[in-house]
PDB file of N, CA and C in Angstrom:
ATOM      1  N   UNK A   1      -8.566   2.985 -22.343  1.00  0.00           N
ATOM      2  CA  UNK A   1      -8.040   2.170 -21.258  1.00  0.00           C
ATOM      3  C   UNK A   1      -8.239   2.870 -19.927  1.00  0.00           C
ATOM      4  N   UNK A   2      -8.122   2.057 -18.942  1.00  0.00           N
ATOM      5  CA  UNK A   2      -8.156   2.610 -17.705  1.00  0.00           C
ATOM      6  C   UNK A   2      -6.641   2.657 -16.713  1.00  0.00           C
ATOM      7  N   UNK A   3      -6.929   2.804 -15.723  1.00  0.00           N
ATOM      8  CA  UNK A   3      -5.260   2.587 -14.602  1.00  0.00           C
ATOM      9  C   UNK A   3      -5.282   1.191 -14.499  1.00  0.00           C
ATOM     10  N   UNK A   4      -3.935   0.810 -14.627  1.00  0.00           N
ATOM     11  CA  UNK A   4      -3.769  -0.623 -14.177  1.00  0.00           C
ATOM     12  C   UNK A   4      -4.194  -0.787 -12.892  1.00  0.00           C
ATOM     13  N   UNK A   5      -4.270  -2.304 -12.614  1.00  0.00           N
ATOM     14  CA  UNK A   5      -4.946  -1.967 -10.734  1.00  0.00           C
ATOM     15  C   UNK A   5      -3.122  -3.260 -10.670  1.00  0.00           C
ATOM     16  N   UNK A   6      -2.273  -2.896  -9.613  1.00  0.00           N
ATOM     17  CA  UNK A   6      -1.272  -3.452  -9.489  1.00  0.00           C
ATOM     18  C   UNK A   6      -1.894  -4.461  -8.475  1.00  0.00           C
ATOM     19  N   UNK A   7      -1.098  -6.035  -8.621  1.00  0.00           N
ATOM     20  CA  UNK A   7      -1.437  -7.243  -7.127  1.00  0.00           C
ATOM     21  C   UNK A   7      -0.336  -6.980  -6.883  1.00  0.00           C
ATOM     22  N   UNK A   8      -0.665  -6.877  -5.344  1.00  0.00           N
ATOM     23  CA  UNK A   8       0.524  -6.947  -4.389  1.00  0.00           C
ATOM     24  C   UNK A   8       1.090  -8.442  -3.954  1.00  0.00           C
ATOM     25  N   UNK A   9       2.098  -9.356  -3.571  1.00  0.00           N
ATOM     26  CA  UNK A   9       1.966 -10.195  -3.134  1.00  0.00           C
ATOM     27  C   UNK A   9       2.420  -9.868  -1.580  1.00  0.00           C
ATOM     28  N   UNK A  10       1.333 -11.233  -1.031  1.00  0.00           N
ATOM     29  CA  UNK A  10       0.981 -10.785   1.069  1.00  0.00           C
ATOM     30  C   UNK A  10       1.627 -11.924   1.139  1.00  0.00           C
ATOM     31  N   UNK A  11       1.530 -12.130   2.590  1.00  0.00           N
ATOM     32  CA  UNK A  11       1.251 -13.678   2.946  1.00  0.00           C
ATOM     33  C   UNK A  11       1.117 -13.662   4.493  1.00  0.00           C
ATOM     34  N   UNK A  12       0.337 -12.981   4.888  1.00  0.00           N
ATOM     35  CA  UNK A  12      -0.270 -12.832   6.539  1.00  0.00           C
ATOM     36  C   UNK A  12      -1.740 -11.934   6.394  1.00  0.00           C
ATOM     37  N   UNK A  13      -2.573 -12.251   6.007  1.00  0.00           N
ATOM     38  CA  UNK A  13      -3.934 -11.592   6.224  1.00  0.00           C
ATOM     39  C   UNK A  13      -3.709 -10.804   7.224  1.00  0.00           C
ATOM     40  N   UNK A  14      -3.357 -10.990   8.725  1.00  0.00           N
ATOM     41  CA  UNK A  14      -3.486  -9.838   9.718  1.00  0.00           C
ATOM     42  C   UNK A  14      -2.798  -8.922   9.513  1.00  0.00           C
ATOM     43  N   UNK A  15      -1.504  -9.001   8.952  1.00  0.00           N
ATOM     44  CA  UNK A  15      -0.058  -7.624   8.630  1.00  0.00           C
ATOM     45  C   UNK A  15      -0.531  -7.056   7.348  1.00  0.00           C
ATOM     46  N   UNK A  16      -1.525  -7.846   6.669  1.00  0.00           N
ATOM     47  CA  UNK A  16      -1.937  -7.104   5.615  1.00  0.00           C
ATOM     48  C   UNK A  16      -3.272  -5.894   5.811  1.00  0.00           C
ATOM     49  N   UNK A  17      -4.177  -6.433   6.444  1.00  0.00           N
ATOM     50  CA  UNK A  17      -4.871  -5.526   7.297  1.00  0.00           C
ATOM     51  C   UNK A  17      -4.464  -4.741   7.790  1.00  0.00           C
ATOM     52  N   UNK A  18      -3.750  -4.950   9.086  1.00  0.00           N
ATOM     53  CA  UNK A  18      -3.163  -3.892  10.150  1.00  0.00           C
ATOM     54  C   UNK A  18      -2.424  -2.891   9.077  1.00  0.00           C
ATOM     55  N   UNK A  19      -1.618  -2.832   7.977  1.00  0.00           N
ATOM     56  CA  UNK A  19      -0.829  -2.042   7.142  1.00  0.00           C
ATOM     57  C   UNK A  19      -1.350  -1.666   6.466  1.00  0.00           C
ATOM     58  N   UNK A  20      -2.774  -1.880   5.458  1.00  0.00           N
ATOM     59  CA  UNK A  20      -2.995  -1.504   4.553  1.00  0.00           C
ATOM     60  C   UNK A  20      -4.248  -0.548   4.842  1.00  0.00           C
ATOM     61  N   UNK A  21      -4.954  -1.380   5.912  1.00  0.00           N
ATOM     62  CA  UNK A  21      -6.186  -0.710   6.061  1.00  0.00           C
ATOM     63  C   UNK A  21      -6.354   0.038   7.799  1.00  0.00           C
ATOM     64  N   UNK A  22      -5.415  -0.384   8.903  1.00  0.00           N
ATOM     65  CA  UNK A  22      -5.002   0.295   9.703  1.00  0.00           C
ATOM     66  C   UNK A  22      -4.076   1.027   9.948  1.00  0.00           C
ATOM     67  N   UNK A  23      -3.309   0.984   9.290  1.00  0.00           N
ATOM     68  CA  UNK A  23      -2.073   2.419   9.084  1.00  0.00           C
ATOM     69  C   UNK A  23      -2.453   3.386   7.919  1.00  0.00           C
ATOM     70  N   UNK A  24      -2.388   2.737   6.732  1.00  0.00           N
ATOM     71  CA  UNK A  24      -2.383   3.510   5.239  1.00  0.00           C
ATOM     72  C   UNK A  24      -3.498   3.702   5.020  1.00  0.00           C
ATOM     73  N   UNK A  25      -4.803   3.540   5.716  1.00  0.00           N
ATOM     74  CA  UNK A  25      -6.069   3.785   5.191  1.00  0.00           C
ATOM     75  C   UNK A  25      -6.854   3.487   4.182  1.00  0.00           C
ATOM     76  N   UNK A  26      -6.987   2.122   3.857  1.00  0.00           N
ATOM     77  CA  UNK A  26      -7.265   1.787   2.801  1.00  0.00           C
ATOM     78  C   UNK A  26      -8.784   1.023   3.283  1.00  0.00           C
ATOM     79  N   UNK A  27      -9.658   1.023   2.206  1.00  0.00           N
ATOM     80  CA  UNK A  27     -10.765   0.325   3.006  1.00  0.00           C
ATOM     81  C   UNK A  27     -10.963  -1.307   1.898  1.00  0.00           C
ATOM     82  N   UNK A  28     -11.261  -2.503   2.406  1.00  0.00           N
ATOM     83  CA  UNK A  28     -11.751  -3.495   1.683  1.00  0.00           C
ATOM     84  C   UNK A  28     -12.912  -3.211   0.924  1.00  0.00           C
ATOM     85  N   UNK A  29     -12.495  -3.532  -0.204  1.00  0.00           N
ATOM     86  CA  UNK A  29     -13.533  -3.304  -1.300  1.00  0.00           C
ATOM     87  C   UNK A  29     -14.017  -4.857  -1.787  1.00  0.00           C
ATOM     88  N   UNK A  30     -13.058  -5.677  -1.373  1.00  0.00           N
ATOM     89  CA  UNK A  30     -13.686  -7.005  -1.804  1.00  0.00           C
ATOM     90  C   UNK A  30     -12.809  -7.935  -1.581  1.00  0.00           C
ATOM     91  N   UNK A  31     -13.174  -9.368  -1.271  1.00  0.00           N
ATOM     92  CA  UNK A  31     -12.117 -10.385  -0.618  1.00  0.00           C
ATOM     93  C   UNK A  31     -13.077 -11.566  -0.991  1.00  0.00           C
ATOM     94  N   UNK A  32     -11.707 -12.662  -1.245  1.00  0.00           N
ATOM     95  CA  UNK A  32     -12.384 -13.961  -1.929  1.00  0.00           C
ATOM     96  C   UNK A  32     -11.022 -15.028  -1.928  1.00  0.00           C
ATOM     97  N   UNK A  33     -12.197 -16.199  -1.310  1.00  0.00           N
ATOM     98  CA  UNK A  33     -11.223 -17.627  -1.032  1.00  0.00           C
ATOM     99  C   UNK A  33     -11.691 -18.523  -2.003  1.00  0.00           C
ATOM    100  N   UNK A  34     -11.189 -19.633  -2.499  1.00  0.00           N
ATOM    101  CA  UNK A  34     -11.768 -20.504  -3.324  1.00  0.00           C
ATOM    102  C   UNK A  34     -12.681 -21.140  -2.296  1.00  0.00           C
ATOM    103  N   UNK A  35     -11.986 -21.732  -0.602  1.00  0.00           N
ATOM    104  CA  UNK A  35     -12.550 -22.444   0.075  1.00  0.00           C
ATOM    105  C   UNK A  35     -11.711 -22.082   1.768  1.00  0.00           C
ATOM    106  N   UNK A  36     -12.427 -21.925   2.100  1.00  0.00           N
ATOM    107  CA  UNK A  36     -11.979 -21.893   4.075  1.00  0.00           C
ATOM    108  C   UNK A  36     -10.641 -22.579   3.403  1.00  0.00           C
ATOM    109  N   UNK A  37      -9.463 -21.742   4.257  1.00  0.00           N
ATOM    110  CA  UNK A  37      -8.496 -22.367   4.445  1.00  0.00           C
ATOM    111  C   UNK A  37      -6.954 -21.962   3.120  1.00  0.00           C
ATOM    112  N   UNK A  38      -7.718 -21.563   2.139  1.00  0.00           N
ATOM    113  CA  UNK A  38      -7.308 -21.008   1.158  1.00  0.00           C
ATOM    114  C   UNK A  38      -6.739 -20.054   1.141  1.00  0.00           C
ATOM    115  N   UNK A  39      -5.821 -19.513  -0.338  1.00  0.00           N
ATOM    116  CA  UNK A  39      -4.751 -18.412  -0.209  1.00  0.00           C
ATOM    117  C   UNK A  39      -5.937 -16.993  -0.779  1.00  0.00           C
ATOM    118  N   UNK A  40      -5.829 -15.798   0.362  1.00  0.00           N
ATOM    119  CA  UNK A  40      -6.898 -14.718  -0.142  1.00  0.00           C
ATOM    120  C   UNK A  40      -6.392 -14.035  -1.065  1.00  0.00           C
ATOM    121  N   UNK A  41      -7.564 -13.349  -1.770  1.00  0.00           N
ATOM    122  CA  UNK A  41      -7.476 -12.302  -2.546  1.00  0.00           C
ATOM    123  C   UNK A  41      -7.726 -11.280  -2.143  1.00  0.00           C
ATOM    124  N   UNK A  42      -7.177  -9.562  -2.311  1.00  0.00           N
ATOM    125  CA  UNK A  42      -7.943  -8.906  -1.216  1.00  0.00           C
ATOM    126  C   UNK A  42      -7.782  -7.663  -2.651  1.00  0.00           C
ATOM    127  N   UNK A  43      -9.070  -7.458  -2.298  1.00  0.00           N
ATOM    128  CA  UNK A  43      -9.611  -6.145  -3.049  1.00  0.00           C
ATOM    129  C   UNK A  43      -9.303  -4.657  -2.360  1.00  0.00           C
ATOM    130  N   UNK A  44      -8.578  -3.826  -2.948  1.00  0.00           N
ATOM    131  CA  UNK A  44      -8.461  -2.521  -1.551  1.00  0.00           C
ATOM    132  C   UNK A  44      -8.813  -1.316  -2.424  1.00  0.00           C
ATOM    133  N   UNK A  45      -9.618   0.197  -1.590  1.00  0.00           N
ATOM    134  CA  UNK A  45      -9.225   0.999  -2.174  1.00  0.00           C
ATOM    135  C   UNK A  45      -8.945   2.401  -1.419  1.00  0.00           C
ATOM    136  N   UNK A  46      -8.698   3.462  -1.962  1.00  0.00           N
ATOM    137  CA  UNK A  46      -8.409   4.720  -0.715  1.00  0.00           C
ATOM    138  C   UNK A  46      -8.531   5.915  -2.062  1.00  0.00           C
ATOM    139  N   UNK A  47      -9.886   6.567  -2.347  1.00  0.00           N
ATOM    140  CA  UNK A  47      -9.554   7.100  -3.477  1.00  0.00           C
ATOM    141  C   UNK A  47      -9.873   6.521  -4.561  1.00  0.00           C
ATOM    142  N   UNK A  48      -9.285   7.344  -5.673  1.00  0.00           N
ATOM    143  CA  UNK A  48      -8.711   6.526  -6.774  1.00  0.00           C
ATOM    144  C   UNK A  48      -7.903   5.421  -7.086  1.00  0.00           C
ATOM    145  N   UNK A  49      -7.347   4.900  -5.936  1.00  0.00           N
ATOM    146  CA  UNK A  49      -5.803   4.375  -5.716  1.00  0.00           C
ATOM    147  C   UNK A  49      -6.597   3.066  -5.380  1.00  0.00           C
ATOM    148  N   UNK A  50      -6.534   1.878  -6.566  1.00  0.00           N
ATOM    149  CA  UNK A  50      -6.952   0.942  -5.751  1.00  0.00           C
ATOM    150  C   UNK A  50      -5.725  -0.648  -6.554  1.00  0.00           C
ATOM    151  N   UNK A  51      -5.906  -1.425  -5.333  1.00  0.00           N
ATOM    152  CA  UNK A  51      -4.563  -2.159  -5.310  1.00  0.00           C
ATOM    153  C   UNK A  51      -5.331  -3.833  -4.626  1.00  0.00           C
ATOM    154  N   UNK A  52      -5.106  -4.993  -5.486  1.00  0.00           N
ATOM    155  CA  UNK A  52      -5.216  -6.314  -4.686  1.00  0.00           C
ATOM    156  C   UNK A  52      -3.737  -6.629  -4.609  1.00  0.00           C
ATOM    157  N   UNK A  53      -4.678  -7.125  -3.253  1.00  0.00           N
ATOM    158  CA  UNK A  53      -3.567  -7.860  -2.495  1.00  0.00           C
ATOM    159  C   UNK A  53      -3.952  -9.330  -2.634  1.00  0.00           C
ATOM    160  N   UNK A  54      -3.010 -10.583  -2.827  1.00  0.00           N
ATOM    161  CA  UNK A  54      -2.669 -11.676  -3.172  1.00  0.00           C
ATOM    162  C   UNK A  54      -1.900 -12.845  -2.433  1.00  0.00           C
ATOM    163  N   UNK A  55      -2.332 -13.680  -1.383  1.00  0.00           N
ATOM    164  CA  UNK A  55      -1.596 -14.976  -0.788  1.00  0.00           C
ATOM    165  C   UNK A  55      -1.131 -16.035  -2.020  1.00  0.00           C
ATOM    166  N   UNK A  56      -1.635 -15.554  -3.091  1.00  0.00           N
ATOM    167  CA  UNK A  56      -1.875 -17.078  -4.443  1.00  0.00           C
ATOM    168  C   UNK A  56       0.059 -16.638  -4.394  1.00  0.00           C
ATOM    169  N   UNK A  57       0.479 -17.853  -4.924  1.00  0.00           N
ATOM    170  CA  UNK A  57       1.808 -18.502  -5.170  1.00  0.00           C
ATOM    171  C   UNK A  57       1.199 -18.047  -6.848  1.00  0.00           C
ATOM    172  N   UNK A  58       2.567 -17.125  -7.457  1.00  0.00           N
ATOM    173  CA  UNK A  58       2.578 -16.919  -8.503  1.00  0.00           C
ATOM    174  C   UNK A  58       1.448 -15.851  -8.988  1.00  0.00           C
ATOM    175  N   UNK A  59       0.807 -15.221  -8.543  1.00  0.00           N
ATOM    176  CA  UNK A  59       0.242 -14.270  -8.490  1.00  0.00           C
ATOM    177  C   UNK A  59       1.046 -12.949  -8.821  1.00  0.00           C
ATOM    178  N   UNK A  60       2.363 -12.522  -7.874  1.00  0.00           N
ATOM    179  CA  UNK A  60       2.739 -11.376  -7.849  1.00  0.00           C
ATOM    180  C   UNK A  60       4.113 -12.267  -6.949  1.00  0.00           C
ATOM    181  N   UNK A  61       5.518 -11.268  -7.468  1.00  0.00           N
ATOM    182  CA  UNK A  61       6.579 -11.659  -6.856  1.00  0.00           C
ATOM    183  C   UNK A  61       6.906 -10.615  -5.196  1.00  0.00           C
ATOM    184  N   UNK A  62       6.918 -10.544  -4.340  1.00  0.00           N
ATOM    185  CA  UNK A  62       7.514  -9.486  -3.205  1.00  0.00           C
ATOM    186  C   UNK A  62       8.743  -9.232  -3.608  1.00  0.00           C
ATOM    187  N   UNK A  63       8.233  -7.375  -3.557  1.00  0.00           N
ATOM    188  CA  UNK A  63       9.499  -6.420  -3.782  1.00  0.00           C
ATOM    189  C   UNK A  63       9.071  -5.412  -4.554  1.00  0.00           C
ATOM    190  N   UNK A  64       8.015  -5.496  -5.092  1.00  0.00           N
ATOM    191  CA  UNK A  64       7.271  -4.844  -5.590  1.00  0.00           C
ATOM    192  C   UNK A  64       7.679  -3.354  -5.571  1.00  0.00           C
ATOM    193  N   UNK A  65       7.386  -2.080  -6.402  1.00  0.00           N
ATOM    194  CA  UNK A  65       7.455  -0.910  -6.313  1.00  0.00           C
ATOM    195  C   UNK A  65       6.519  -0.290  -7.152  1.00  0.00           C
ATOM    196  N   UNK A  66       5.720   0.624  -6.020  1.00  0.00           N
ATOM    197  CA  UNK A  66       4.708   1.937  -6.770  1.00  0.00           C
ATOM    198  C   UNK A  66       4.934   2.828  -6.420  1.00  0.00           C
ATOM    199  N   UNK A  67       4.165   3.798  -7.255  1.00  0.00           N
ATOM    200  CA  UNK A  67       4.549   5.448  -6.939  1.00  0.00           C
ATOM    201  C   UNK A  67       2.884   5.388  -7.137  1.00  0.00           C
ATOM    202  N   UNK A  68       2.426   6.217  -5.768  1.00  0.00           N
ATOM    203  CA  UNK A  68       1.039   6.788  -5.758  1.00  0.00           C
ATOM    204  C   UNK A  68       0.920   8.377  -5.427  1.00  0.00           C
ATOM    205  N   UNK A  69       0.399   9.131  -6.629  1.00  0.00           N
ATOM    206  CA  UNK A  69       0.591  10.523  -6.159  1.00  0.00           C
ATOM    207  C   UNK A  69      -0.621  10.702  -5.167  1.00  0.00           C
ATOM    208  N   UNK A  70       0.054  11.593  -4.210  1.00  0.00           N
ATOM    209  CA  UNK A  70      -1.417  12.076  -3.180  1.00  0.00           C
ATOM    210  C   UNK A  70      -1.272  13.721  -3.642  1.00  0.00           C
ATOM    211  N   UNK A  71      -2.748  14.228  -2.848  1.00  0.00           N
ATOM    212  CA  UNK A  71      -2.635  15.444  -3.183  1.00  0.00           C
ATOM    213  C   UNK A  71      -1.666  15.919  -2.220  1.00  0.00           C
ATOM    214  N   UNK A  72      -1.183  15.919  -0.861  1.00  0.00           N
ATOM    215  CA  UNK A  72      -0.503  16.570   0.089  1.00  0.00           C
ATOM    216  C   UNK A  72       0.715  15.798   0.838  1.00  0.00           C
ATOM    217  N   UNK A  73       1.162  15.235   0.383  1.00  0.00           N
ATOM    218  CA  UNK A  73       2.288  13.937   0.811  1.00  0.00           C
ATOM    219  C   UNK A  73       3.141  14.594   2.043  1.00  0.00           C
ATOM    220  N   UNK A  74       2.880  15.627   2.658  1.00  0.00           N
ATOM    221  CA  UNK A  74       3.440  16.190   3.864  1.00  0.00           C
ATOM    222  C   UNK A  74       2.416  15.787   4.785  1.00  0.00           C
ATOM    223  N   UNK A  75       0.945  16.928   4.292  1.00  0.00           N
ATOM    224  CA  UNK A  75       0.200  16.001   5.491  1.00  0.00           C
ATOM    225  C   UNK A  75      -0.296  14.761   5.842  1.00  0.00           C
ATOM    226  N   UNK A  76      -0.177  14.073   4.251  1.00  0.00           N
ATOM    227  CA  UNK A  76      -0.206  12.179   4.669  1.00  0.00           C
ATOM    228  C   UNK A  76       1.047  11.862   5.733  1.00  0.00           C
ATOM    229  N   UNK A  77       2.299  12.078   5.012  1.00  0.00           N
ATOM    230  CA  UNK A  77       3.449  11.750   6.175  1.00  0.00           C
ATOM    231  C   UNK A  77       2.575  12.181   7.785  1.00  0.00           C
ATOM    232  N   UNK A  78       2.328  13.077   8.242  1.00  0.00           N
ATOM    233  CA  UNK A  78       1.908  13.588   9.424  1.00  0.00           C
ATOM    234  C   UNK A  78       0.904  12.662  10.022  1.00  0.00           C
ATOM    235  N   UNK A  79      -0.145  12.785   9.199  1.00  0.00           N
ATOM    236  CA  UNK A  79      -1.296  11.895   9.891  1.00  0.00           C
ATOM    237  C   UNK A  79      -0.661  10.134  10.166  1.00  0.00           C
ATOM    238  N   UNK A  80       0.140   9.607   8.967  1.00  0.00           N
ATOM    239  CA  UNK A  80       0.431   8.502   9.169  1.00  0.00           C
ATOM    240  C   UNK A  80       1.256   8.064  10.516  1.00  0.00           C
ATOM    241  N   UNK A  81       2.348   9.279  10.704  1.00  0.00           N
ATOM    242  CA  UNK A  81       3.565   9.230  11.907  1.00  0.00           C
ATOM    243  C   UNK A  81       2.427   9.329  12.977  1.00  0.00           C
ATOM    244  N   UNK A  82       1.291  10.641  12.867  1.00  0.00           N
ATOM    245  CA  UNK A  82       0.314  10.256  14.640  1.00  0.00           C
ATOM    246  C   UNK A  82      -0.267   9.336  14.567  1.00  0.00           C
ATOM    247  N   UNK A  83      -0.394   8.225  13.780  1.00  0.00           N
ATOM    248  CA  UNK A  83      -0.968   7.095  14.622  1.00  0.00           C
ATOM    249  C   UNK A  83      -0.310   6.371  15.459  1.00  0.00           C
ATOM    250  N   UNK A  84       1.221   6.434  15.172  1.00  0.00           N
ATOM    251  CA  UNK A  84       2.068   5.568  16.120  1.00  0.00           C
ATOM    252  C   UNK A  84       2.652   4.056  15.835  1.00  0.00           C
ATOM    253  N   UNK A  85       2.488   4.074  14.468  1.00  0.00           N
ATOM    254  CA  UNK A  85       2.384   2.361  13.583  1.00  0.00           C
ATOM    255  C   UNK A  85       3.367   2.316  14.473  1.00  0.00           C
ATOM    256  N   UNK A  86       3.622   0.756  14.416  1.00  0.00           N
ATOM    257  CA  UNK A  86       5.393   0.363  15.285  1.00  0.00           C
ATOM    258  C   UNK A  86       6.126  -0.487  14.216  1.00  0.00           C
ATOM    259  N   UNK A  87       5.911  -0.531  12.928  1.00  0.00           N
ATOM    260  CA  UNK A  87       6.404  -0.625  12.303  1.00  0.00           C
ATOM    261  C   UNK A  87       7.065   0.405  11.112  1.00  0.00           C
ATOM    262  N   UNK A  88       6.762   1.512  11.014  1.00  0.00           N
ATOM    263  CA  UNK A  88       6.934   2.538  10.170  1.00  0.00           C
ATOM    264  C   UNK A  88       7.009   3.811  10.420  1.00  0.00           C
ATOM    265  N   UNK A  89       7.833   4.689   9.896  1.00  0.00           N
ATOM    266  CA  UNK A  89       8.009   6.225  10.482  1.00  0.00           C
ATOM    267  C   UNK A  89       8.383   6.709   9.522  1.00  0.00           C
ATOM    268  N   UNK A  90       7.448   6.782   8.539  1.00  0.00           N
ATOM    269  CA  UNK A  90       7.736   7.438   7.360  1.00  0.00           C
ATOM    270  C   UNK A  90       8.438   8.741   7.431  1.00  0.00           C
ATOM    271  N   UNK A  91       9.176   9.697   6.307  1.00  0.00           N
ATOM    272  CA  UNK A  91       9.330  10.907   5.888  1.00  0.00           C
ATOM    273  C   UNK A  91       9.443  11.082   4.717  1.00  0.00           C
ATOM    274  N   UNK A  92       9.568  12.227   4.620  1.00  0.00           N
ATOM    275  CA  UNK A  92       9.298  13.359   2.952  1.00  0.00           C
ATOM    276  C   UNK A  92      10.688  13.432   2.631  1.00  0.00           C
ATOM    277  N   UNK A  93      11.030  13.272   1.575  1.00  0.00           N
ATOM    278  CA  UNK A  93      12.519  13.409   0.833  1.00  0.00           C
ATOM    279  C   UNK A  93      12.032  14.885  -0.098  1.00  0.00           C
ATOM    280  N   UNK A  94      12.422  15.836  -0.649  1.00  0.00           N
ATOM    281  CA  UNK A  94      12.079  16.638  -1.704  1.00  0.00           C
ATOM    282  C   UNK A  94      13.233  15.854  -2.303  1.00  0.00           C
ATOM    283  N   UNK A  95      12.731  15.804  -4.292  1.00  0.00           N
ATOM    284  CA  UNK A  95      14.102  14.850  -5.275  1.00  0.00           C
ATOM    285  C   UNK A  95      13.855  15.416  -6.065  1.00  0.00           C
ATOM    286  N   UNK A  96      15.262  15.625  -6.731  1.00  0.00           N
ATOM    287  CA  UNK A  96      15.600  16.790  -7.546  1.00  0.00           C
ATOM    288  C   UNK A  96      15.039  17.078  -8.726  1.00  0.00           C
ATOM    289  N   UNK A  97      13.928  15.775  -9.224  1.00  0.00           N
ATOM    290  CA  UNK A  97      13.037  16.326 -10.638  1.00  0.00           C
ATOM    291  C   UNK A  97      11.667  16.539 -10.158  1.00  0.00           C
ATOM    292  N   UNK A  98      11.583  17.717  -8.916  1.00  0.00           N
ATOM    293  CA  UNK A  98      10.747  18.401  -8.610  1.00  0.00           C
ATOM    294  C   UNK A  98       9.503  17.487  -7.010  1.00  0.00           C
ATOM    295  N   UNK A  99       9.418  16.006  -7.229  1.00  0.00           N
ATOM    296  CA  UNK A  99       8.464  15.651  -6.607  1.00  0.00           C
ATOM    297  C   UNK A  99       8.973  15.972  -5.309  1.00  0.00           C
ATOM    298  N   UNK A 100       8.028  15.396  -4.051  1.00  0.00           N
ATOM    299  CA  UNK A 100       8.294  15.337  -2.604  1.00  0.00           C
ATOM    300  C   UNK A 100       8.301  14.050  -2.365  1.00  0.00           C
ATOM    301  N   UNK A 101       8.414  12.354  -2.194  1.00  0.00           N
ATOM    302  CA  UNK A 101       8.459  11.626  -1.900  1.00  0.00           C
ATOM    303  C   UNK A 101       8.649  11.122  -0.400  1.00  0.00           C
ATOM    304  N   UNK A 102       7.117  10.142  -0.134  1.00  0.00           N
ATOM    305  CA  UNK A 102       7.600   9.693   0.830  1.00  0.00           C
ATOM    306  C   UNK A 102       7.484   7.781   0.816  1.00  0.00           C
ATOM    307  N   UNK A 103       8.231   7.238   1.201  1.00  0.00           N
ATOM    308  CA  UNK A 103       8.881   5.784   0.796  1.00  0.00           C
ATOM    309  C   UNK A 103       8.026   4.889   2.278  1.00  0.00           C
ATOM    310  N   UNK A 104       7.028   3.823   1.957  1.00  0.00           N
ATOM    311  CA  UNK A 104       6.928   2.862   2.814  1.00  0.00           C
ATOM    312  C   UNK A 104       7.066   1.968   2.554  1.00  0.00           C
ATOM    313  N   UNK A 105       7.220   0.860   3.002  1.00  0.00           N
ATOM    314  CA  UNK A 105       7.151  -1.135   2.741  1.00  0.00           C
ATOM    315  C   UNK A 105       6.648  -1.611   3.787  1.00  0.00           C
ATOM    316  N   UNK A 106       5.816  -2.183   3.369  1.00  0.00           N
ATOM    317  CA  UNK A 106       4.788  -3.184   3.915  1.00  0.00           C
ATOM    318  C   UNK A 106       5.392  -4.334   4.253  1.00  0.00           C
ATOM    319  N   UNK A 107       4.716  -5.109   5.339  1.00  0.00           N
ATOM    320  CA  UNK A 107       5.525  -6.305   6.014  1.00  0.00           C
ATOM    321  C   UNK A 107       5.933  -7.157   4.944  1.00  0.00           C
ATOM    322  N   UNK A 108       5.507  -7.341   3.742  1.00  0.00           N
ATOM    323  CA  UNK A 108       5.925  -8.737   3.065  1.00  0.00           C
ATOM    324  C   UNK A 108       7.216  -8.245   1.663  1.00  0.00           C
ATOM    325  N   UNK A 109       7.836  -6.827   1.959  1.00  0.00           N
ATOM    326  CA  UNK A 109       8.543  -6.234   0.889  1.00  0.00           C
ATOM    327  C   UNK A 109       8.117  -5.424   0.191  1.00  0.00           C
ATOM    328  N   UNK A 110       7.303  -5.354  -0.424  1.00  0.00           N
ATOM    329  CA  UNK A 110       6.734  -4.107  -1.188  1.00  0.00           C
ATOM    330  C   UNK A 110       7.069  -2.747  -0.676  1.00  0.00           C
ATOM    331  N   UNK A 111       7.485  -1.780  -1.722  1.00  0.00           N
ATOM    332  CA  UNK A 111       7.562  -0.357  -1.243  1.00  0.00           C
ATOM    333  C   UNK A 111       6.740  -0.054  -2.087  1.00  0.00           C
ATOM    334  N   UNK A 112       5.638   1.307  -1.276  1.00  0.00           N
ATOM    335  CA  UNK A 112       5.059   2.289  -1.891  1.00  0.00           C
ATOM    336  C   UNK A 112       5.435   3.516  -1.913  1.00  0.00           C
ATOM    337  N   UNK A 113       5.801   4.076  -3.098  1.00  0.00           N
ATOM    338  CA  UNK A 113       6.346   5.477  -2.655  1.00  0.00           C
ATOM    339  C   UNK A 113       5.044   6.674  -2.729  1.00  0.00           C
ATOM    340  N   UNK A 114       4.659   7.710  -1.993  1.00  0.00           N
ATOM    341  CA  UNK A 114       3.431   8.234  -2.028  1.00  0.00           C
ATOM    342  C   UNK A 114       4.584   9.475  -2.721  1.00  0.00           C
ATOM    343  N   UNK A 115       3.815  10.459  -3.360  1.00  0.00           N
ATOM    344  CA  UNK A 115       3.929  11.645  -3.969  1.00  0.00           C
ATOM    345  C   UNK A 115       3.394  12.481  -4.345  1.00  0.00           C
ATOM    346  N   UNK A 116       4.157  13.807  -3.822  1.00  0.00           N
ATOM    347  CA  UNK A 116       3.378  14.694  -4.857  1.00  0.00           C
ATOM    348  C   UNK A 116       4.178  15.741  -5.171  1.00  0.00           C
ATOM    349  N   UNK A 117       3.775  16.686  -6.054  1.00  0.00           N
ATOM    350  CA  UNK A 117       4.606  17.541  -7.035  1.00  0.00           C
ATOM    351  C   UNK A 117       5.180  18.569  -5.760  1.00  0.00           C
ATOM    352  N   UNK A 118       6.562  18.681  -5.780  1.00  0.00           N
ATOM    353  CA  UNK A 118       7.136  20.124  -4.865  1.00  0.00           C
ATOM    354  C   UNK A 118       6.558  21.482  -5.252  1.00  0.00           C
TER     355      UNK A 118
END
């Protein structure tokens, strides 16, 4: 078997962009409408770490929760805080069964928690 690939559920193409692939760094790997006008599918990846995102009704519920380990979850926190998002200001929690955690949510509910080992 391989990694599951998790759907996120969206429902603003632009807040999904601006968050996923202008804050969190993620690049489009692939996107698909049935027809102009339609609910998208969005292919993403950053890494190993790859995740669709979903407008379809019944696709995926919002509220979602992942844990993505990074290798350095201090200097992700860092680079993410200098861009200046105006929606997000992440930080590092250290939790007590060793990881470093740092906690975001994306405009439509979803939290991602990024991690890595203390």
């Amino acid at each position: 078997m391989k990694p599951p690939v998790p759907i996120l559920r969206s429902f603003d193409e632009a807040r999904a962009r601006d968050f996923y692939v202008g804050f969190l760094g993620f690049e489009v790997v692939f996107e698909h409408r049935f027809e102009p006008g339609l609910p998208l599918y969005l292919g993403l990846r950053q890494g190993e770490c790859v995740l669709h995102l979903s407008e379809h009704f019944g696709d995926a519920a919002p509220g979602a929760a992942l844990r993505i380990e990074v290798p350095d979850v201090d200097a992700f926190c860092a680079a993410l805080n200098a861009k200046g998002y105006a929606n997000a200001r992440p930080g590092v929690q250290a939790q007590p069964w060793g990881s470093r955690d740092m906690a975001v949510s994306d405009p439509f509910g979803n939290r991602l928690v990024f991690w890595s080992e203390g």
